[in-house]
N, C-alpha and C. Protein backbone atom coordinates (compact mmCIF):
# COMPACT_ATOMS: atom_id res chain seq x y z
N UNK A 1 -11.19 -1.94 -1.58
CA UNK A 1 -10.19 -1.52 -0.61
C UNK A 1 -8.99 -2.47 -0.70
N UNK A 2 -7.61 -1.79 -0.85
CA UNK A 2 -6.55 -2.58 -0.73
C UNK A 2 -6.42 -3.55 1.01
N UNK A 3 -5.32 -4.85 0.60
CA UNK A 3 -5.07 -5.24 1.56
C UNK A 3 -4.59 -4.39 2.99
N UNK A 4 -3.87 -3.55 2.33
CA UNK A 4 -3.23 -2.75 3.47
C UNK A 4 -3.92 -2.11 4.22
N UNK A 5 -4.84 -1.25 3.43
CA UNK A 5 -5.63 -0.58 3.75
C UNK A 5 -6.73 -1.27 4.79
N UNK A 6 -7.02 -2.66 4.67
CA UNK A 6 -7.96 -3.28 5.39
C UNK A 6 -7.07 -3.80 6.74
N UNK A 7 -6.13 -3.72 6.94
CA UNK A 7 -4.96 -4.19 7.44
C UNK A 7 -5.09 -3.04 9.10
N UNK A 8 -4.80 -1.54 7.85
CA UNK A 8 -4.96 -0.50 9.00
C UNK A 8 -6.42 -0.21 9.27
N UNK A 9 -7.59 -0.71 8.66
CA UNK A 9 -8.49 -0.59 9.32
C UNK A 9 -8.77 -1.27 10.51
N UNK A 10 -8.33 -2.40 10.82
CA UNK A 10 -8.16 -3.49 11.92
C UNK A 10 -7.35 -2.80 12.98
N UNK A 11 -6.29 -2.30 12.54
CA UNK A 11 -5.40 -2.04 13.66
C UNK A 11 -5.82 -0.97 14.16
N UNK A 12 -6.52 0.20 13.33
CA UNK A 12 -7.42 1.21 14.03
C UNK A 12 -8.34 0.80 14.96
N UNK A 13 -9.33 -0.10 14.32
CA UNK A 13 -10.34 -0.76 15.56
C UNK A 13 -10.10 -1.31 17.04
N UNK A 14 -9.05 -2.22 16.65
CA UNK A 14 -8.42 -2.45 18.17
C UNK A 14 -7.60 -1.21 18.90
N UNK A 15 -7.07 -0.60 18.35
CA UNK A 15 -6.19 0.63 18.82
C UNK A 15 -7.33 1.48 19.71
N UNK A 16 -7.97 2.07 18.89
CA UNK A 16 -9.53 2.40 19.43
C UNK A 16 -9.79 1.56 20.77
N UNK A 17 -10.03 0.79 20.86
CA UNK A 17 -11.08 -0.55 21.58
C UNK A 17 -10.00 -0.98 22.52
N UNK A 18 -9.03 -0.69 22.87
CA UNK A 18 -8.33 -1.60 23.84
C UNK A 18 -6.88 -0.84 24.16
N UNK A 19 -6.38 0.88 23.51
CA UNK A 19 -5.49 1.53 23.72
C UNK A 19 -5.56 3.00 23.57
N UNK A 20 -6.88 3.01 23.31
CA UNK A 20 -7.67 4.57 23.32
C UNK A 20 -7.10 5.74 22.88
N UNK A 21 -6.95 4.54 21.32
CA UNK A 21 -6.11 5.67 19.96
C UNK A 21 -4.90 5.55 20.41
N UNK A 22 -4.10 5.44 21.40
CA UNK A 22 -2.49 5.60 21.79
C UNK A 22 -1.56 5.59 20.90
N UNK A 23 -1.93 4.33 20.52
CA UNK A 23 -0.95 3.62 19.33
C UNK A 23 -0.64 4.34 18.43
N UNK A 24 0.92 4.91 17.49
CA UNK A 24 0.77 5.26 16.38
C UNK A 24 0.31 3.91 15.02
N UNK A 25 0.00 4.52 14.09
CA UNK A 25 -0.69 3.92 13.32
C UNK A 25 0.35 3.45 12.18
N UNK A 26 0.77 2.42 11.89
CA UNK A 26 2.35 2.26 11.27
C UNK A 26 1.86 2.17 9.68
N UNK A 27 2.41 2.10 8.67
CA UNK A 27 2.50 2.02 7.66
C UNK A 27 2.08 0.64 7.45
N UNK A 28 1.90 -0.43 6.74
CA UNK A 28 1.63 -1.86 6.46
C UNK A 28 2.30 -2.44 5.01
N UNK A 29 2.99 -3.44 4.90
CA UNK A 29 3.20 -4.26 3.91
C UNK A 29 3.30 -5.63 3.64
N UNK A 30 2.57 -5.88 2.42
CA UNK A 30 2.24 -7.49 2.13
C UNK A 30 3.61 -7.73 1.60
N UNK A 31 3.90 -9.19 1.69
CA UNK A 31 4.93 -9.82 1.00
C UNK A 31 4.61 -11.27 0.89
N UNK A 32 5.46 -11.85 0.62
CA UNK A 32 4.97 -13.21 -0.44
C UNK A 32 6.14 -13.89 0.40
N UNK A 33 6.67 -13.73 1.16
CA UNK A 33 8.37 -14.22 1.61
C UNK A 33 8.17 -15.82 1.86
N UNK A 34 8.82 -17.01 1.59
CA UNK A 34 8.78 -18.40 1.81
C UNK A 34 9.49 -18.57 2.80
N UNK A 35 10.30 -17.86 3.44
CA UNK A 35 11.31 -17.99 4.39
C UNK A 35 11.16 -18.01 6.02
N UNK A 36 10.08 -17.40 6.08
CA UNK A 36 9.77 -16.88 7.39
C UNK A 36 8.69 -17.34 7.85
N UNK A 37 8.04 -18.38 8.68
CA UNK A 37 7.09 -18.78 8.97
C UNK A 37 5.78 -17.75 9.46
N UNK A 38 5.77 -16.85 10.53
CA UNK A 38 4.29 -15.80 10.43
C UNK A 38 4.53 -14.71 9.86
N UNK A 39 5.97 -14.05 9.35
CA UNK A 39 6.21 -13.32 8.52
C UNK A 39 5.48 -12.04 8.98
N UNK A 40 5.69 -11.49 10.29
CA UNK A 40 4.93 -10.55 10.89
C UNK A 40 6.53 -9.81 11.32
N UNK A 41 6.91 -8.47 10.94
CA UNK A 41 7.85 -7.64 11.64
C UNK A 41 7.88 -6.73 11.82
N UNK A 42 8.03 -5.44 12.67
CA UNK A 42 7.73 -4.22 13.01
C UNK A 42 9.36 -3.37 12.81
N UNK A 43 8.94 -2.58 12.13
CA UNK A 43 10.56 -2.01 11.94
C UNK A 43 9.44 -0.09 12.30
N UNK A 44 10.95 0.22 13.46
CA UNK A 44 11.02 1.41 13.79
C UNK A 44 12.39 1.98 13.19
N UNK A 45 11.63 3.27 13.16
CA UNK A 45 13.07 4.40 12.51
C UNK A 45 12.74 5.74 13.42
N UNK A 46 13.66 6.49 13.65
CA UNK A 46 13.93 7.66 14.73
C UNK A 46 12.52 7.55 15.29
N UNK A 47 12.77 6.80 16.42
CA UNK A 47 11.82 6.51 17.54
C UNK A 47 10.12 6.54 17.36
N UNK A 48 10.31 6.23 15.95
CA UNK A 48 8.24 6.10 15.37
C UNK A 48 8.85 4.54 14.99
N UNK A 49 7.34 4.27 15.43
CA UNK A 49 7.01 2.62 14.15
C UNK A 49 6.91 2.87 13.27
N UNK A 50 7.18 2.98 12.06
CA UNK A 50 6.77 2.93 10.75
C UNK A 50 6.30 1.96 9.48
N UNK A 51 6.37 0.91 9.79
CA UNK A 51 5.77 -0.41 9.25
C UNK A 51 5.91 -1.41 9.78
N UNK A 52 4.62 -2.16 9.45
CA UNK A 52 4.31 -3.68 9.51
C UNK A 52 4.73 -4.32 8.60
N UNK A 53 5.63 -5.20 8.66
CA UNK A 53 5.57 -6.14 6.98
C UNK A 53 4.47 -7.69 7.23
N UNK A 54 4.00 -8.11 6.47
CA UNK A 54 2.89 -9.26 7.35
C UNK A 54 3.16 -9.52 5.61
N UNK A 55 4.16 -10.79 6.01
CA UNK A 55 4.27 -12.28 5.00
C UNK A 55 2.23 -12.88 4.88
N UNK A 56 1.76 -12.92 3.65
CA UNK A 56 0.14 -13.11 3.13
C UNK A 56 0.32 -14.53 3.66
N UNK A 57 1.12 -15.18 3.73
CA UNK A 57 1.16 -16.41 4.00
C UNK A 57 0.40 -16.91 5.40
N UNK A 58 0.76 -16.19 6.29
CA UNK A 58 0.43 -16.15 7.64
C UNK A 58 -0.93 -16.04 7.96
N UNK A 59 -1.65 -15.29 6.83
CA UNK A 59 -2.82 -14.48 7.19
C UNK A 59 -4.27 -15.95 6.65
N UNK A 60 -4.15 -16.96 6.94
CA UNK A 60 -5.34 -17.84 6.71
C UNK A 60 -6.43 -17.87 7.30
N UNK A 61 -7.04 -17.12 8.26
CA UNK A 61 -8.29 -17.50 8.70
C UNK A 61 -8.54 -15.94 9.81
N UNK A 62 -9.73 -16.16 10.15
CA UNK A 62 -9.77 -14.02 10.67
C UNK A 62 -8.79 -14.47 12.20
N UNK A 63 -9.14 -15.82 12.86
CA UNK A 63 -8.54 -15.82 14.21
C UNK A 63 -6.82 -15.56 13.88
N UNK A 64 -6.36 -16.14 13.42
CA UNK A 64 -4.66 -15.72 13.26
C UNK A 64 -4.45 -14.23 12.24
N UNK A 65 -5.43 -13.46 11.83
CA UNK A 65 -4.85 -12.33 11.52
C UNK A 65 -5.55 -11.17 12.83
N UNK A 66 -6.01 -11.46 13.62
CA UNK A 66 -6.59 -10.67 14.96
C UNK A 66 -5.40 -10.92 15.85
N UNK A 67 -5.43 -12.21 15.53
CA UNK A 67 -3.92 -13.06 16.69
C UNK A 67 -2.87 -12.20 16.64
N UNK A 68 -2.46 -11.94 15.20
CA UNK A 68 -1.38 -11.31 14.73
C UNK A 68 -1.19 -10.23 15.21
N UNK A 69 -2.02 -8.99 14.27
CA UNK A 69 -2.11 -8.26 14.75
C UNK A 69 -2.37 -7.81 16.20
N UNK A 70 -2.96 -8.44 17.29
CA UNK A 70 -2.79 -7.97 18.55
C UNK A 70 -1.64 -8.33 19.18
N UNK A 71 -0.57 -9.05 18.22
CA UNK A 71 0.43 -9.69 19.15
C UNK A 71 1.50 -8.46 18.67
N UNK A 72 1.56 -7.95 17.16
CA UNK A 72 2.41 -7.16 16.98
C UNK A 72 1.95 -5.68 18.00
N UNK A 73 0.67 -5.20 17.93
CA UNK A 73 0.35 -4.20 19.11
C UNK A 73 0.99 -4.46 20.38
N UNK A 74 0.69 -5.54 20.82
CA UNK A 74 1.92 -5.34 21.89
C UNK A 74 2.80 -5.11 22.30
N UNK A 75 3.72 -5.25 21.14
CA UNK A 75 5.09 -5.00 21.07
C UNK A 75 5.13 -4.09 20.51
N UNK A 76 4.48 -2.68 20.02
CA UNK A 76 4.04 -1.29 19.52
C UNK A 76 3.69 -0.46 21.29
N UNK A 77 2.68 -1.04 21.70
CA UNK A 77 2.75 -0.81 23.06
C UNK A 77 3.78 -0.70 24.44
N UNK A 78 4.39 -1.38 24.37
CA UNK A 78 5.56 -2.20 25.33
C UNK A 78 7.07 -0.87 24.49
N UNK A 79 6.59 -0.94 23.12
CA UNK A 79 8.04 -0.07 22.99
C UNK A 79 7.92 1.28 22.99
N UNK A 80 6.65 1.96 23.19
CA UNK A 80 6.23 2.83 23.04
C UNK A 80 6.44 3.51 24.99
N UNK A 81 5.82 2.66 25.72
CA UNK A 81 5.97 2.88 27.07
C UNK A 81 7.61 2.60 27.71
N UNK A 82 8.65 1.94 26.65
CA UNK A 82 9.55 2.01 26.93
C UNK A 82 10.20 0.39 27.53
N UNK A 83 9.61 -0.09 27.05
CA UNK A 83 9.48 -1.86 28.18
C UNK A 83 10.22 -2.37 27.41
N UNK A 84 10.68 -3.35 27.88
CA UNK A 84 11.40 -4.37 26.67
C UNK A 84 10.91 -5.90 27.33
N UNK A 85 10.59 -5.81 25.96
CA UNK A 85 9.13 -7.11 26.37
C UNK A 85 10.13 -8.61 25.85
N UNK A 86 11.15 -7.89 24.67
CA UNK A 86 11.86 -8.93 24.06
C UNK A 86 13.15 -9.26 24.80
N UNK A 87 14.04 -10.30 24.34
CA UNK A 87 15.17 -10.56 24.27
C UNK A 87 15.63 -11.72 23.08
N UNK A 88 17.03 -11.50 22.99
CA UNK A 88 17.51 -12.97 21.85
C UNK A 88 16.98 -12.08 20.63
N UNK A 89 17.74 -11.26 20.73
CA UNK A 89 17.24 -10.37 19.02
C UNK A 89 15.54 -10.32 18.99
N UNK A 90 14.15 -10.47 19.94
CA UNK A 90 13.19 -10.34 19.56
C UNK A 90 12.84 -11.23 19.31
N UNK A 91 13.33 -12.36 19.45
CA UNK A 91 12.84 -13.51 19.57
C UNK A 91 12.09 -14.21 21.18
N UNK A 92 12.62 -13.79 22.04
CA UNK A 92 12.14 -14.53 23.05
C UNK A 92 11.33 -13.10 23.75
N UNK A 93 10.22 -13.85 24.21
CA UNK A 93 9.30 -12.79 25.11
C UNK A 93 9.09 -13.14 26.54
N UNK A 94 8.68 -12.16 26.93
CA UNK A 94 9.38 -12.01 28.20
C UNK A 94 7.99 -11.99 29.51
N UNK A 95 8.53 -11.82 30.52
CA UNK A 95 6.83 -11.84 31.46
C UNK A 95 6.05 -10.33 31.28
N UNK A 96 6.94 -9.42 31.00
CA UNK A 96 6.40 -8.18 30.50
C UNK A 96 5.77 -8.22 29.60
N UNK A 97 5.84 -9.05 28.45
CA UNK A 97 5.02 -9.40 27.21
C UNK A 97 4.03 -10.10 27.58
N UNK A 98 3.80 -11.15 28.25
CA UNK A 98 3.18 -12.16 28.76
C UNK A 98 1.94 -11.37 29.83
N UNK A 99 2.43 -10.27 30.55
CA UNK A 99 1.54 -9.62 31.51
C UNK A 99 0.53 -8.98 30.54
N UNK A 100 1.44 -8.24 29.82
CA UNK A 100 0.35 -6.74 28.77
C UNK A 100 -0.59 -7.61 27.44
N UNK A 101 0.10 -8.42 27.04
CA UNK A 101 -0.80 -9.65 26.03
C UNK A 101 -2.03 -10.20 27.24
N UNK A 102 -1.52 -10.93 28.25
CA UNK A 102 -2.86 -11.31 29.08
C UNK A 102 -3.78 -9.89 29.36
N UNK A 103 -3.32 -8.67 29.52
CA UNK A 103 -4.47 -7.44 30.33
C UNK A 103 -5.21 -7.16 28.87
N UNK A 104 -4.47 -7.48 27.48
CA UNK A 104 -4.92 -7.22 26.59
C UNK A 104 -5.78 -8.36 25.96
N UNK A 105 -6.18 -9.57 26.06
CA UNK A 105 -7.10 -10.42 25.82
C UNK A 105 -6.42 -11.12 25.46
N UNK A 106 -5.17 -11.44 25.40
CA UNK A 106 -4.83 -12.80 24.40
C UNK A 106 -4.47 -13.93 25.85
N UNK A 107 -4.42 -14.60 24.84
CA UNK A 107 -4.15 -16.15 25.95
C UNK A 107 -2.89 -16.55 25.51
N UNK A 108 -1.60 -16.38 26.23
CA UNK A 108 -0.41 -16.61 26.03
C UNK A 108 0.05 -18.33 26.96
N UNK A 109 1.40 -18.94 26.13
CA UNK A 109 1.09 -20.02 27.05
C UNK A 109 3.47 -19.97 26.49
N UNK A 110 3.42 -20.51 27.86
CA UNK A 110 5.56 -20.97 27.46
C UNK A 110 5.97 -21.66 26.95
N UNK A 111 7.13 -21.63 26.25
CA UNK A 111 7.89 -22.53 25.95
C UNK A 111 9.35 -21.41 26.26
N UNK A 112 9.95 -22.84 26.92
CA UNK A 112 11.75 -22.75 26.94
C UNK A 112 12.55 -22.13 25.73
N UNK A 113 12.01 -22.45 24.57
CA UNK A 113 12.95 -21.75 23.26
C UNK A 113 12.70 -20.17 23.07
N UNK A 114 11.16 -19.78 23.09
CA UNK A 114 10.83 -18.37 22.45
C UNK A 114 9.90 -17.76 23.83
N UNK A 115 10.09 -18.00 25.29
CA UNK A 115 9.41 -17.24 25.89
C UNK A 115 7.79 -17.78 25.74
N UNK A 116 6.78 -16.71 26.38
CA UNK A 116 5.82 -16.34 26.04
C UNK A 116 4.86 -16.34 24.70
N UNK A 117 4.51 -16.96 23.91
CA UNK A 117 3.44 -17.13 23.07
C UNK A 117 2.33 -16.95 23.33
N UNK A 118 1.83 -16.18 21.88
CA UNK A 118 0.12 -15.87 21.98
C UNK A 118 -0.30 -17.09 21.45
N UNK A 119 -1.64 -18.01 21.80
CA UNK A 119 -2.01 -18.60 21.27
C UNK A 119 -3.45 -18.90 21.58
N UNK A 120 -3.99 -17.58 21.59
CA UNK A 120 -5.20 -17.64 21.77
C UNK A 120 -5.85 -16.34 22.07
N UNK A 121 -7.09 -16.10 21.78
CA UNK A 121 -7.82 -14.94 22.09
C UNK A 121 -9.01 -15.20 22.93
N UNK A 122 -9.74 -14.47 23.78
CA UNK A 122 -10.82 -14.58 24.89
C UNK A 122 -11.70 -14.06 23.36
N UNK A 123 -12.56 -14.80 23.88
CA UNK A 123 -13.99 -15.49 22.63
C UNK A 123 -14.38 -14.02 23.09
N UNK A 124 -15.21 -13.14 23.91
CA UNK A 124 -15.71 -11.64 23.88
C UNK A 124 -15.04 -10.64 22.96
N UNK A 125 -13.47 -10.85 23.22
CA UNK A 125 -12.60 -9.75 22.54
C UNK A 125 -12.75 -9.95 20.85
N UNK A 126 -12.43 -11.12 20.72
CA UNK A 126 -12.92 -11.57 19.07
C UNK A 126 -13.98 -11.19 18.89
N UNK A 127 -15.21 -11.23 19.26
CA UNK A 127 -16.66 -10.71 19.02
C UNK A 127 -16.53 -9.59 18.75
N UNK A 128 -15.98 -8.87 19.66
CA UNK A 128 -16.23 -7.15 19.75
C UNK A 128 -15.31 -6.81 18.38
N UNK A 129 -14.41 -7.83 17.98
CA UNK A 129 -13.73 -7.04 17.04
C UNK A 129 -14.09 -7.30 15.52
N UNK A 130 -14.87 -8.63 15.75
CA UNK A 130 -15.50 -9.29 14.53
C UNK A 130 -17.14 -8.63 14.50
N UNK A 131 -17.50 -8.15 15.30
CA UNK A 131 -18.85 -7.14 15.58
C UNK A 131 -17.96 -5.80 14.58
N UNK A 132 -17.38 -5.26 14.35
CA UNK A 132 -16.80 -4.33 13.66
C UNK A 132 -16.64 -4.18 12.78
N UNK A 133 -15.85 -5.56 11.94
CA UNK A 133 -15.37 -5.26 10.73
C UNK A 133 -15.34 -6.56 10.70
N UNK A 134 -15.72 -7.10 9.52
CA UNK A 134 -15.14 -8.46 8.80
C UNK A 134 -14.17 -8.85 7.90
N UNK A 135 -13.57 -9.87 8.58
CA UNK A 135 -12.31 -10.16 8.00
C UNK A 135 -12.44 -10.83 7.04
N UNK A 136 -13.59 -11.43 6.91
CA UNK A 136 -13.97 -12.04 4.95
C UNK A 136 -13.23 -11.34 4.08
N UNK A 137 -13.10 -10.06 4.41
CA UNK A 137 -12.72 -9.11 2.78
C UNK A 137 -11.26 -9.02 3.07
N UNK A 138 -10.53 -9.20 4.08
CA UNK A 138 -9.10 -9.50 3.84
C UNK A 138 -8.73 -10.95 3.67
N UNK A 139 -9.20 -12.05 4.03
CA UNK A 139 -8.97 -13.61 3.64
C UNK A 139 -9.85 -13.32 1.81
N UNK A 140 -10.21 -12.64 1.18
CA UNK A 140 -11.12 -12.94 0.47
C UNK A 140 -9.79 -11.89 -0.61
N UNK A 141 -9.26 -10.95 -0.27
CA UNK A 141 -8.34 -10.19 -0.65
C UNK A 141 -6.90 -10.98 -0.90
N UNK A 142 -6.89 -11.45 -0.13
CA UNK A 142 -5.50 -12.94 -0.31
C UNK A 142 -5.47 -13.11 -0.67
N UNK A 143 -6.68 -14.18 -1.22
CA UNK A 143 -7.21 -15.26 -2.21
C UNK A 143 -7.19 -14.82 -3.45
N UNK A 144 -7.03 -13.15 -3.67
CA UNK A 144 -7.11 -13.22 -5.20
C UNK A 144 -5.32 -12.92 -5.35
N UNK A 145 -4.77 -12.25 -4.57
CA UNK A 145 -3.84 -11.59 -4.90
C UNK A 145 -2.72 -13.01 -5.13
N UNK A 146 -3.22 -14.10 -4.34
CA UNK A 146 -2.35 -15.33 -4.60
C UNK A 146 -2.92 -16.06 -6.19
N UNK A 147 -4.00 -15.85 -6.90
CA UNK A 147 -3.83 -16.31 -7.81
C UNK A 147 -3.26 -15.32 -8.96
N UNK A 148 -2.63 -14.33 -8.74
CA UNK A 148 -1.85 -13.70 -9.51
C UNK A 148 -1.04 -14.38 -10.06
């Protein structure tokens, strides 16, 4: 199975498990980018999401690609219901982000520069999602595509 493909299998599972299918299901792309530190961006076109781009760089261990991905769902969620979770070009998050990330399991904590940060997941929600699918085969999928 391609990366991507294991990518949208994840985002199906939680979509499933915590938005009861709601979510549209976006397109996904790897990139290699040095520029961008989590290298996670959601680009919409005539009012659909249509891709994820997720810099491989970002993706080291299953907790920060669950992290990830539930942090970009949020902001799939939030734009979908119409919220604006962001400000500062999408950079800074907001208590609207901060509310729907906490009802959604993550453990968000502030800072003055970017708002709201995820930086953490409730140990049950990880289970239930690592009870599902293992993320071995996407950290294990990395690993080869970086020794290309």
């Amino acid at each position: 199975m391609y990366l991507e493909e294991e990518m949208e299998q994840l985002y199906k599972i939680i979509n499933k498990r915590l938005y009861n299918n709601d979510l549209p299901v976006p397109y996904f792309r790897m990139h290699n980018a040095r520029y961008r530190k989590k290298g996670w961006n959601i680009q919409y076109k005539q009012n659909k999401v249509c891709q994820i781009d997720i810099n491989q760089k970002s993706l080291d261990n299953d907790k920060n690609i669950v992290l990830e991905m539930l942090h970009q769902m949020v902001h799939i969620y939030c734009w979908k219901q119409n919220k604006k979770d962001t400000s500062r070009g999408g950079q800074y998050h907001n208590k609207i982000f901060r509310d729907i990330a906490n009802e959604k399991g993550l453990v968000v904590d502030y800072n003055k520069n970017s708002g709201y940060q995820v930086i953490d997941i409730s140990t049950s929600l990880m289970e239930e999602i690592l009870s599902e699918m293992s993320i071995e085969k996407i950290l294990d999928n990395i690993k080869k595509m970086r020794r290309l």
